[in-house]
C-alpha atoms as a PDB file:
ATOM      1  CA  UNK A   1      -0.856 -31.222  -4.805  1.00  0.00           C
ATOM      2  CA  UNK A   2       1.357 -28.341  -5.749  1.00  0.00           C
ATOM      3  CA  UNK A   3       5.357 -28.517  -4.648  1.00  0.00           C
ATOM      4  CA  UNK A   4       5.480 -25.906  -1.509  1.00  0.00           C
ATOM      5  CA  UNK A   5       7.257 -22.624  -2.079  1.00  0.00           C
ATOM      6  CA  UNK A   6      10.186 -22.571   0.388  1.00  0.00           C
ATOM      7  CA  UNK A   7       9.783 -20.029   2.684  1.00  0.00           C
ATOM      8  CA  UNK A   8      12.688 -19.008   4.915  1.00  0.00           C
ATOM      9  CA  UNK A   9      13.127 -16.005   7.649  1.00  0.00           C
ATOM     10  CA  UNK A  10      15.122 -14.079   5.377  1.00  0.00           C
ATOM     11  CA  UNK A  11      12.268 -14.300   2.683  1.00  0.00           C
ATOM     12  CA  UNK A  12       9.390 -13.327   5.220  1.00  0.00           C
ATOM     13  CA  UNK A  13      11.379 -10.477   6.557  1.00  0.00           C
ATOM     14  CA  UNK A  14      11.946  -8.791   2.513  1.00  0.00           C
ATOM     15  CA  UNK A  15       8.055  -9.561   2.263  1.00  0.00           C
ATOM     16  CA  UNK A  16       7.327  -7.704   4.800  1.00  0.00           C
ATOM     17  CA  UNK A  17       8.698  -4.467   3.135  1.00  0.00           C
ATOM     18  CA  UNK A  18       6.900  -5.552   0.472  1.00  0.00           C
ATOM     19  CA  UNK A  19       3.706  -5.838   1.752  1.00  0.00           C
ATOM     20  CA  UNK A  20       3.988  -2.779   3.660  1.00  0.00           C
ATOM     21  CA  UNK A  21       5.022  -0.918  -0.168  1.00  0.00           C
ATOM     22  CA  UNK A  22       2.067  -1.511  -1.730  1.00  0.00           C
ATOM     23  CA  UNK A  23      -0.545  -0.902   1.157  1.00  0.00           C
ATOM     24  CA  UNK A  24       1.310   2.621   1.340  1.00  0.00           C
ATOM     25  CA  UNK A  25       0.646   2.844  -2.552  1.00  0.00           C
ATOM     26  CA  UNK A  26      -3.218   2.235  -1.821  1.00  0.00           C
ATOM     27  CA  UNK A  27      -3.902   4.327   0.830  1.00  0.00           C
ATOM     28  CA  UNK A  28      -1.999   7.921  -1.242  1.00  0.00           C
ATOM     29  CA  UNK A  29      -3.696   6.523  -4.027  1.00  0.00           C
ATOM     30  CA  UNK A  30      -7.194   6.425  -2.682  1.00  0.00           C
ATOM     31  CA  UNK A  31      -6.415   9.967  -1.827  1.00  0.00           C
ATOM     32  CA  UNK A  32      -5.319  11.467  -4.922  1.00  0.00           C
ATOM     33  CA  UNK A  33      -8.321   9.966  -6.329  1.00  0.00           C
ATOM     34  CA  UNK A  34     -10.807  11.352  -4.440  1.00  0.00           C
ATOM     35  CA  UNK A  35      -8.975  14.370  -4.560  1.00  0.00           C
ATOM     36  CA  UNK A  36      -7.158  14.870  -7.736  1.00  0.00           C
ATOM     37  CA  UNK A  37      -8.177  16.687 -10.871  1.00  0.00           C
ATOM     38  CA  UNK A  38      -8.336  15.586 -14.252  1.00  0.00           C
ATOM     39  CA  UNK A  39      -6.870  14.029 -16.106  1.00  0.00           C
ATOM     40  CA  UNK A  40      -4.255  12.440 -14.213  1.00  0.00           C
ATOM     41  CA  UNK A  41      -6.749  11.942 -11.600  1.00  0.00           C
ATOM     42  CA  UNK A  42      -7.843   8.806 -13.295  1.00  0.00           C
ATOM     43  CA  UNK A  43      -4.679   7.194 -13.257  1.00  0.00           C
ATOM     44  CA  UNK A  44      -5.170   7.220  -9.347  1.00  0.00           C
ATOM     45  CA  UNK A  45      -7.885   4.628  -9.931  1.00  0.00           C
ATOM     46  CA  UNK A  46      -6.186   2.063 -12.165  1.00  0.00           C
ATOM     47  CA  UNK A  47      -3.379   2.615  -9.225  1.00  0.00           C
ATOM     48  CA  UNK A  48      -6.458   1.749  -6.722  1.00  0.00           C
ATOM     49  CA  UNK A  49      -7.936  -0.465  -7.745  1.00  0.00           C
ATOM     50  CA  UNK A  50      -4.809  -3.098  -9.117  1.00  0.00           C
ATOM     51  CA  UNK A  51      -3.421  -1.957  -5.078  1.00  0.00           C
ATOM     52  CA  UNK A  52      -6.798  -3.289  -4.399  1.00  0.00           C
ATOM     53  CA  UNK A  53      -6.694  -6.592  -6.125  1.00  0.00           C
ATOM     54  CA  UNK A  54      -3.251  -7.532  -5.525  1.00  0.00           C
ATOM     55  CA  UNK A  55      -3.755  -6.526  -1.092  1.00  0.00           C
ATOM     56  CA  UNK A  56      -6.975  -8.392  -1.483  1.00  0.00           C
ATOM     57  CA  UNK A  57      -5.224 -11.550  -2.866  1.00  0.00           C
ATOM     58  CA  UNK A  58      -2.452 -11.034   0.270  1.00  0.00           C
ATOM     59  CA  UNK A  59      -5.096 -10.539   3.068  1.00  0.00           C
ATOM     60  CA  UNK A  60      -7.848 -13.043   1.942  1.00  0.00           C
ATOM     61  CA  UNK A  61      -6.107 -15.517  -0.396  1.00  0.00           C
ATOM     62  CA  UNK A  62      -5.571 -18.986   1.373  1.00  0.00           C
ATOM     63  CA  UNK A  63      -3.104 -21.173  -0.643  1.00  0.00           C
ATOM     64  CA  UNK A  64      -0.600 -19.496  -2.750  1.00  0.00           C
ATOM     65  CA  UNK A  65      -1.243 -20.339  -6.717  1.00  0.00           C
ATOM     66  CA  UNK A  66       0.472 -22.814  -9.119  1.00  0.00           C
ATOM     67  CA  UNK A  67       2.456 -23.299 -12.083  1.00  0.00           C
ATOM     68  CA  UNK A  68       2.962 -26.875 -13.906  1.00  0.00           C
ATOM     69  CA  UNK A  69       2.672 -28.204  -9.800  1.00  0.00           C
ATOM     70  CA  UNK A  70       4.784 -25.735  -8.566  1.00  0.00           C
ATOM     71  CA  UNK A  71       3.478 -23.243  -5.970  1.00  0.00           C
ATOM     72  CA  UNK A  72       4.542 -19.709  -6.946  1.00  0.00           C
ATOM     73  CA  UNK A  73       6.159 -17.470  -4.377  1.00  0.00           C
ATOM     74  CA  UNK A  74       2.507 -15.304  -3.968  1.00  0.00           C
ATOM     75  CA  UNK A  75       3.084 -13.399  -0.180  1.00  0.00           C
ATOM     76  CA  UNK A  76      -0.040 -14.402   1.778  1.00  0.00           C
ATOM     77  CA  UNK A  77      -1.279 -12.767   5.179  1.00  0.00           C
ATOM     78  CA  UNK A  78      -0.847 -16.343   6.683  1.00  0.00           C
ATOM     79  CA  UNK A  79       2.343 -16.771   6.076  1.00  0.00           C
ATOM     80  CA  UNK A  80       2.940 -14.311   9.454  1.00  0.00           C
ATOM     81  CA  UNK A  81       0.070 -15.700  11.523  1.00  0.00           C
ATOM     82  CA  UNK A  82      -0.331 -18.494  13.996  1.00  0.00           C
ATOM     83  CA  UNK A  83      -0.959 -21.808  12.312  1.00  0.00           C
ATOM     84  CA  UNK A  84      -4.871 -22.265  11.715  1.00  0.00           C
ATOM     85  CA  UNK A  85      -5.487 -18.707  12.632  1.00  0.00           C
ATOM     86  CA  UNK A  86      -9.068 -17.856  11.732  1.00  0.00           C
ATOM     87  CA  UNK A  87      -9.025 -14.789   9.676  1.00  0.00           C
ATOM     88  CA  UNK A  88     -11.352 -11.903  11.541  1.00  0.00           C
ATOM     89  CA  UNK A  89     -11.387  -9.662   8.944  1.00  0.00           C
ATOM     90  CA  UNK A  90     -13.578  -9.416   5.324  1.00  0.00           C
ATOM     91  CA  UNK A  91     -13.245  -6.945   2.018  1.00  0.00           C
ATOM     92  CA  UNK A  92     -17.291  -7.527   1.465  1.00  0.00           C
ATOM     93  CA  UNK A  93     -17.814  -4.917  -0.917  1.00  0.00           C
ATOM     94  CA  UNK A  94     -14.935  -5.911  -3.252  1.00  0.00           C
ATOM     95  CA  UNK A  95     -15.785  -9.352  -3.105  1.00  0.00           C
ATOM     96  CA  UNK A  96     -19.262  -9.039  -3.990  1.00  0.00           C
ATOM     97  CA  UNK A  97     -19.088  -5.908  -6.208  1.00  0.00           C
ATOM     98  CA  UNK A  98     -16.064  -5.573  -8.065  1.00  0.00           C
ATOM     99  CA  UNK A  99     -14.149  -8.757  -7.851  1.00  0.00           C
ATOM    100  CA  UNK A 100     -14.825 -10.341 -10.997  1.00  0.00           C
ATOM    101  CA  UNK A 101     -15.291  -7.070 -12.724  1.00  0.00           C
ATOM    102  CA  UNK A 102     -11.896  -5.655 -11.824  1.00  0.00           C
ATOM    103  CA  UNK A 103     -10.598  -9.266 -13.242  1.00  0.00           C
ATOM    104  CA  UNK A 104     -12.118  -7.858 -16.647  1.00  0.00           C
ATOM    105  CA  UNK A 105     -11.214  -4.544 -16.687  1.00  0.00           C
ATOM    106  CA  UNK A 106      -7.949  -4.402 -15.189  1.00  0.00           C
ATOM    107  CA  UNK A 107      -6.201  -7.529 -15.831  1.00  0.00           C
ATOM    108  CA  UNK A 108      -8.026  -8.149 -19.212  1.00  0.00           C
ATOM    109  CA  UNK A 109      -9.147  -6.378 -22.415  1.00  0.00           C
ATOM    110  CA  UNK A 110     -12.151  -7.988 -23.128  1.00  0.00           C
ATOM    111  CA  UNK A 111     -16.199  -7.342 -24.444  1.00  0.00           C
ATOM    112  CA  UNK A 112     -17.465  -7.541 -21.047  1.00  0.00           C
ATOM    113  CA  UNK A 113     -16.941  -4.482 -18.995  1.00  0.00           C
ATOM    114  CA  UNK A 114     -20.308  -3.598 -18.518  1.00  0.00           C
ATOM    115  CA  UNK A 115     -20.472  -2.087 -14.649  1.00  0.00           C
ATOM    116  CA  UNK A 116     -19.513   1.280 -14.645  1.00  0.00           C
ATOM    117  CA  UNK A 117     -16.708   2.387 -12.192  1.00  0.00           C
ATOM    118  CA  UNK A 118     -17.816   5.755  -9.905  1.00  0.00           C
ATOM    119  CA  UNK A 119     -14.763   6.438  -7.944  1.00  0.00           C
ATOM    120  CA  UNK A 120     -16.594   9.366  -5.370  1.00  0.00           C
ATOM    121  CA  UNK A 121     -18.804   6.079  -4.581  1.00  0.00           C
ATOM    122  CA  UNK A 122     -16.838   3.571  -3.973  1.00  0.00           C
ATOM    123  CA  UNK A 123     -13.576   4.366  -3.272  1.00  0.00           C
ATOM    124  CA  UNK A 124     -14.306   5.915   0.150  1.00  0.00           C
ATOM    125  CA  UNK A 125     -16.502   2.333   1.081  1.00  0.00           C
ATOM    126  CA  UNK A 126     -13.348   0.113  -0.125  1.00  0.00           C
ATOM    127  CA  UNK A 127     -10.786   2.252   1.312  1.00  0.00           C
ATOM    128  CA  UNK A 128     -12.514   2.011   4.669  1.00  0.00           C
ATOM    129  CA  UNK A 129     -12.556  -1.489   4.856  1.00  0.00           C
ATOM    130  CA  UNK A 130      -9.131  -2.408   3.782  1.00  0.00           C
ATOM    131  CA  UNK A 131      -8.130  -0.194   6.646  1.00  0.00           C
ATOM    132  CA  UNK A 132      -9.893  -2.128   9.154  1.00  0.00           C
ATOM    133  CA  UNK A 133      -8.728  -5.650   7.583  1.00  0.00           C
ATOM    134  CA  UNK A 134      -4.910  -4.215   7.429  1.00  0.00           C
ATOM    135  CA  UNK A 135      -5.757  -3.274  11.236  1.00  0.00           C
ATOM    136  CA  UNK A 136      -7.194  -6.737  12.390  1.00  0.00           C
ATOM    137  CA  UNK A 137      -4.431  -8.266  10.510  1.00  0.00           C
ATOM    138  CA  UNK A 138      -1.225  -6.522  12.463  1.00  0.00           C
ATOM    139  CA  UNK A 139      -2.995  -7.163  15.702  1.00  0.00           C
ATOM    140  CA  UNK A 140      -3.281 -10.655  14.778  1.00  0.00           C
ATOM    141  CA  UNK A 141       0.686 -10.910  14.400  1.00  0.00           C
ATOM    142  CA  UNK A 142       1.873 -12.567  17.535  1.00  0.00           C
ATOM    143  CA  UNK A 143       5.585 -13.898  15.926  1.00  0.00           C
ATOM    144  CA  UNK A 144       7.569 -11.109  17.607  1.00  0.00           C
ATOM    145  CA  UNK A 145      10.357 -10.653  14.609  1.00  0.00           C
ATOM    146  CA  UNK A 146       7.679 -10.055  12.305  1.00  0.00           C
ATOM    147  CA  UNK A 147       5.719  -7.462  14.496  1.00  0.00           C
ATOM    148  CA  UNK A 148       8.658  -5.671  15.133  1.00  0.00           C
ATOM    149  CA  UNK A 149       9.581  -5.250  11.416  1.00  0.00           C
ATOM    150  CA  UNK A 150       6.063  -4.517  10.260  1.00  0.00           C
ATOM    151  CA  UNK A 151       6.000  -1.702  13.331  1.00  0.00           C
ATOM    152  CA  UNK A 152       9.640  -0.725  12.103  1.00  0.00           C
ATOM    153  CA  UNK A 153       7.822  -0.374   8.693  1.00  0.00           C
ATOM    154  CA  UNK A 154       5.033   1.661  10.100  1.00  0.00           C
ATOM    155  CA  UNK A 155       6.608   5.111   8.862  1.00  0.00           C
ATOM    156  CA  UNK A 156       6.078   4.118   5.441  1.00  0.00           C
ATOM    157  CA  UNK A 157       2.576   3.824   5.895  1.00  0.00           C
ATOM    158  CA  UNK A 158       2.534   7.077   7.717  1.00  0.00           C
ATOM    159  CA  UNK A 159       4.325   8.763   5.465  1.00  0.00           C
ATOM    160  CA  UNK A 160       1.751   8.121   2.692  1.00  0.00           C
ATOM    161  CA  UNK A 161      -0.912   9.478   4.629  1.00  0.00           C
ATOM    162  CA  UNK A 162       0.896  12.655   4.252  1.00  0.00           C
ATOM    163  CA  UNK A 163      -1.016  13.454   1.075  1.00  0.00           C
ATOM    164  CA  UNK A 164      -3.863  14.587   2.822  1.00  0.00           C
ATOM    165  CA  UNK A 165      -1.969  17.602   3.958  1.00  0.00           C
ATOM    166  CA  UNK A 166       0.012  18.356   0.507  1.00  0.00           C
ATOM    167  CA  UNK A 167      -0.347  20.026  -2.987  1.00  0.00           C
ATOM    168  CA  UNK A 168      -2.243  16.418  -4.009  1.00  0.00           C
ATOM    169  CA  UNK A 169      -5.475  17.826  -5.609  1.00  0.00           C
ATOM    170  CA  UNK A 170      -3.299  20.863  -7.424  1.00  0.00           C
ATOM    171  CA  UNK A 171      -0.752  19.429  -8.492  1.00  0.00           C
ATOM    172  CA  UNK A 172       0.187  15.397  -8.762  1.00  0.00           C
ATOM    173  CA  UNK A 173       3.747  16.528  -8.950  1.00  0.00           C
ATOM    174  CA  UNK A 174       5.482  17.871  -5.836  1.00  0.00           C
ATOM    175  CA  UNK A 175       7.181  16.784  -2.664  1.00  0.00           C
ATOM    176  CA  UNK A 176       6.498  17.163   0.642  1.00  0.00           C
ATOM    177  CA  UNK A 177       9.093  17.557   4.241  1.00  0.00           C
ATOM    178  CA  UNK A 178       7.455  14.507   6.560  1.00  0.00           C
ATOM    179  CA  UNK A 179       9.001  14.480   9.885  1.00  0.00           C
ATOM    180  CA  UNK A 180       9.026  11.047  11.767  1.00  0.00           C
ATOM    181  CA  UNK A 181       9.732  10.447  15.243  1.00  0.00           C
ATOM    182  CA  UNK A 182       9.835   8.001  17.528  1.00  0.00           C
ATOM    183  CA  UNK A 183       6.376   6.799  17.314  1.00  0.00           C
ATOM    184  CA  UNK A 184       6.598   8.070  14.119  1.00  0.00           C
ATOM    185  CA  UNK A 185       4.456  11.331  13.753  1.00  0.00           C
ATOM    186  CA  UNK A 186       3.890  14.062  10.788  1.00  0.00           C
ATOM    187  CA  UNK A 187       4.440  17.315  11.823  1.00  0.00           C
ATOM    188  CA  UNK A 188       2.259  19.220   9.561  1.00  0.00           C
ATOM    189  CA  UNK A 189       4.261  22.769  10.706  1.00  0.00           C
ATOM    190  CA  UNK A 190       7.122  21.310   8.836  1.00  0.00           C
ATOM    191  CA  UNK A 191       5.185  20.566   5.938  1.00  0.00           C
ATOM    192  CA  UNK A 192       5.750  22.614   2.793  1.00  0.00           C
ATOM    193  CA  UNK A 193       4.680  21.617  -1.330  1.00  0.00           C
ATOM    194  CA  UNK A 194       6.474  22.038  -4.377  1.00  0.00           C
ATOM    195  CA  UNK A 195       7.067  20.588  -7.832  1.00  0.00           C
ATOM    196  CA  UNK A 196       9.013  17.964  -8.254  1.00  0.00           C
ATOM    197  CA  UNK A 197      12.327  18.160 -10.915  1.00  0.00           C
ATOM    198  CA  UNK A 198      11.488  17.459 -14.139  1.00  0.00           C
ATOM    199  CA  UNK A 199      14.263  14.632 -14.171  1.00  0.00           C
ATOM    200  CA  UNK A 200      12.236  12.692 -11.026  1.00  0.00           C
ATOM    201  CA  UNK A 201      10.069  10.017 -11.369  1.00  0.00           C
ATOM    202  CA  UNK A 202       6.441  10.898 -11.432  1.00  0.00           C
ATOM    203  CA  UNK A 203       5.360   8.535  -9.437  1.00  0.00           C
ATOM    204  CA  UNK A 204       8.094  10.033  -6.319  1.00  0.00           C
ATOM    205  CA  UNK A 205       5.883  12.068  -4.116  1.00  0.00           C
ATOM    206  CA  UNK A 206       7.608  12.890  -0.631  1.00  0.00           C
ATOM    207  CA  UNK A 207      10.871  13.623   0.544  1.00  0.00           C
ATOM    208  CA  UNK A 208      11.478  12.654   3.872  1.00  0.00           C
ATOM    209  CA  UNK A 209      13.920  13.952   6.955  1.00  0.00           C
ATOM    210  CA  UNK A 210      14.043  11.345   9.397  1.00  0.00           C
ATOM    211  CA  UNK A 211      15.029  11.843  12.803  1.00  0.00           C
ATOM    212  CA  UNK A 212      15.457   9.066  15.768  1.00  0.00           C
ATOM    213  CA  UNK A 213      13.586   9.834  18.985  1.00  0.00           C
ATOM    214  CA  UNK A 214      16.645  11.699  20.553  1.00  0.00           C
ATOM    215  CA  UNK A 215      16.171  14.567  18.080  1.00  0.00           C
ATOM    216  CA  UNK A 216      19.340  13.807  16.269  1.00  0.00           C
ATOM    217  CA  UNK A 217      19.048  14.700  12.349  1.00  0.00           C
ATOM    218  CA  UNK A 218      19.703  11.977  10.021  1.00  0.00           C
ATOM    219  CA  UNK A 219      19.365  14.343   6.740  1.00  0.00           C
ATOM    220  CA  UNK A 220      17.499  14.187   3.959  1.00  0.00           C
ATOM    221  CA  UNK A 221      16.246  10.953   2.819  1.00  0.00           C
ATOM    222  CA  UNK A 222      14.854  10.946  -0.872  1.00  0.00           C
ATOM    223  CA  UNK A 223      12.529   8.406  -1.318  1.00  0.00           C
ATOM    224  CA  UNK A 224       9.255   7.014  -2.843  1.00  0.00           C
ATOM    225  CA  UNK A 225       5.942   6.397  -1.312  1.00  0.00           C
ATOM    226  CA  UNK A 226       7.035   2.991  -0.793  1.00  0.00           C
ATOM    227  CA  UNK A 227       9.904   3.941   1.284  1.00  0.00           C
ATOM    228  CA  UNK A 228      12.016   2.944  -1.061  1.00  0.00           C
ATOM    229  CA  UNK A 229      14.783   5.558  -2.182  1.00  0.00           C
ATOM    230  CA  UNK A 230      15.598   7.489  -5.142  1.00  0.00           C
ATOM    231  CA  UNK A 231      17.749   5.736  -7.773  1.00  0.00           C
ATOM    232  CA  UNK A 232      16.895   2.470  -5.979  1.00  0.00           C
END
């Protein structure tokens, strides 16, 4: 048996943000794939599907894995549920379609990538089932420091989703006003497109101004899909 990874409060909190990061990154990138034009558009599905893999290994995965006995520090959906919780929720068509194939063709160069990937097929089926298993998973949070930070989180999430209202399919480099409230909220009167500085990162796609549910302007906030800001 593998040593245990310590896990402490401070860790699960900073996985949290984590977590929350690359289920963002999923959800915009499902977009811009269905969306996007060539030929940046296929980037959006390496970004998909390795968002895919690594949230299925957090949602379904149930022992973290293990180097020379050691278990590595691998953030698992369990480690913010009840002890023996019964997960409710499945990724069926990843597991029995592209699971082992997405090991090949992702992870792997090798001889054996024989199934041929049709994003306008699949990616609406997958997307729509990792959003019900990252639903059933937050309601099945009952440790109240850890639903409070992954609600606190929640604009990050939201934020993402403001791709569906942007410059996306024109353009894979612009930025975007989102307007969060308290719930958070996009406010698609506020929203406006535009390219990004050549000195950005590509991969930066909103820029946020935050305000607290009294109305009271924070400024601009610069920051990534991931809620993360610029420079950081």
């Amino acid at each position: 048996m593998a040593t245990p990874y310590p896990i402490t409060p401070q860790l699960l909190k900073r996985g949290i943000e984590h977590v929350c990061y690359e289920y963002a990154n999923l959800i915009s990138a499902a977009h811009c794939d269905l969306h996007g034009q060539a030929p940046w558009r296929t980037h959006c599905d390496d970004a998909f599907l390795l968002g895919y893999r690594k949230m299925r290994d957090f949602l379904m995965s149930d022992k973290r894995s293990s180097r020379n006995g050691v278990e590595l520090p691998d953030i698992l959906a369990s480690d913010y549920l009840p002890a023996g919780f019964a997960r409710t929720w499945t990724l069926p068509t990843w597991e029995t379609e592209w699971q082992d194939e997405m090991d090949k063709q992702l992870a792997h160069i090798t001889f054996q990538r024989q199934k041929k990937w049709e994003h306008w097929k699949w990616v609406p089926k997958l997307e729509a089932e990792m959003r019900t298993a990252w639903s059933a998973f937050l309601a099945a949070i009952t440790d109240p420091a850890h639903k409070t930070e992954f609600t606190a989180r929640s604009p990050i999430v939201r934020a993402s989703r403001i791709l569906r209202t942007s410059a996306c399919s024109r353009n894979p480099l612009h930025k975007v006003r989102v307007y969060l409230a308290s719930p958070p909220i996009i406010d698609p009167e506020h929203t406006a497109s535009m390219r990004l500085r050549p000195n950005h990162r590509p991969l930066v796609q909103c820029v946020a101004i935050v305000r607290r549910s009294r109305s009271r302007a924070l400024g601009s906030v610069p920051f990534c899909l991931d809620g993360r800001q610029l420079g950081s």
